[in-house]
Protein backbone atom coordinates (compact mmCIF):
# COMPACT_ATOMS: atom_id res chain seq x y z
CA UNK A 1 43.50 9.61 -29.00
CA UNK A 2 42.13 6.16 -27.80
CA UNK A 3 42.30 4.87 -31.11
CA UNK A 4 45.99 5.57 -32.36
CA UNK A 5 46.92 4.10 -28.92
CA UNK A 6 44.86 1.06 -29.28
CA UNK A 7 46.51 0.63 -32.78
CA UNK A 8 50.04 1.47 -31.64
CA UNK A 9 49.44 -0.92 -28.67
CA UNK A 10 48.58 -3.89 -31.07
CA UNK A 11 51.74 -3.68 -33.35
CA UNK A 12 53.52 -3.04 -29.99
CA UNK A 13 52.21 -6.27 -28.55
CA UNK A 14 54.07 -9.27 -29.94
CA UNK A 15 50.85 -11.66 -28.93
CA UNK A 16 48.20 -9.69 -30.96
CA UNK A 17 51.19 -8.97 -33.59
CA UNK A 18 52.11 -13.07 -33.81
CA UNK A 19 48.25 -13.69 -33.83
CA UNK A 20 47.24 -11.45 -36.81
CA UNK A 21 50.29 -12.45 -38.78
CA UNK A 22 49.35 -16.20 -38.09
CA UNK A 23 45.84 -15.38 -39.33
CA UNK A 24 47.00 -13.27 -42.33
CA UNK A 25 49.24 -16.40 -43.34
CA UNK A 26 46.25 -19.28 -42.53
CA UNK A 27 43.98 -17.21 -45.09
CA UNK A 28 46.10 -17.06 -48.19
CA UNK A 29 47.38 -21.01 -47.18
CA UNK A 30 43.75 -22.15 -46.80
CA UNK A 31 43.36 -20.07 -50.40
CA UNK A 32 46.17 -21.88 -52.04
CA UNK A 33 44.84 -25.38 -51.08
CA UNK A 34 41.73 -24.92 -51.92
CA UNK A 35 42.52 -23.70 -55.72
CA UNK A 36 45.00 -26.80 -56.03
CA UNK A 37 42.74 -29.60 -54.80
């Protein structure tokens, strides 16, 4: 199936892998700033 392949290919593929991870971190960061300011 097109779809397990296109999710197997992302965690395969360290630039979409380093991406969402960077993402996933900026969002709870962002989250922590904003409740100290």
């Amino acid at each position: 199936e097109r779809g397990i392949s296109d999710i197997v290919g992302v965690f395969m593929d360290p630039l979409s892998t380093n991406a969402s991870f960077t993402i996933f971190l900026k969002i709870p960061q962002n989250d922590l700033t904003s409740e100290h300011s």
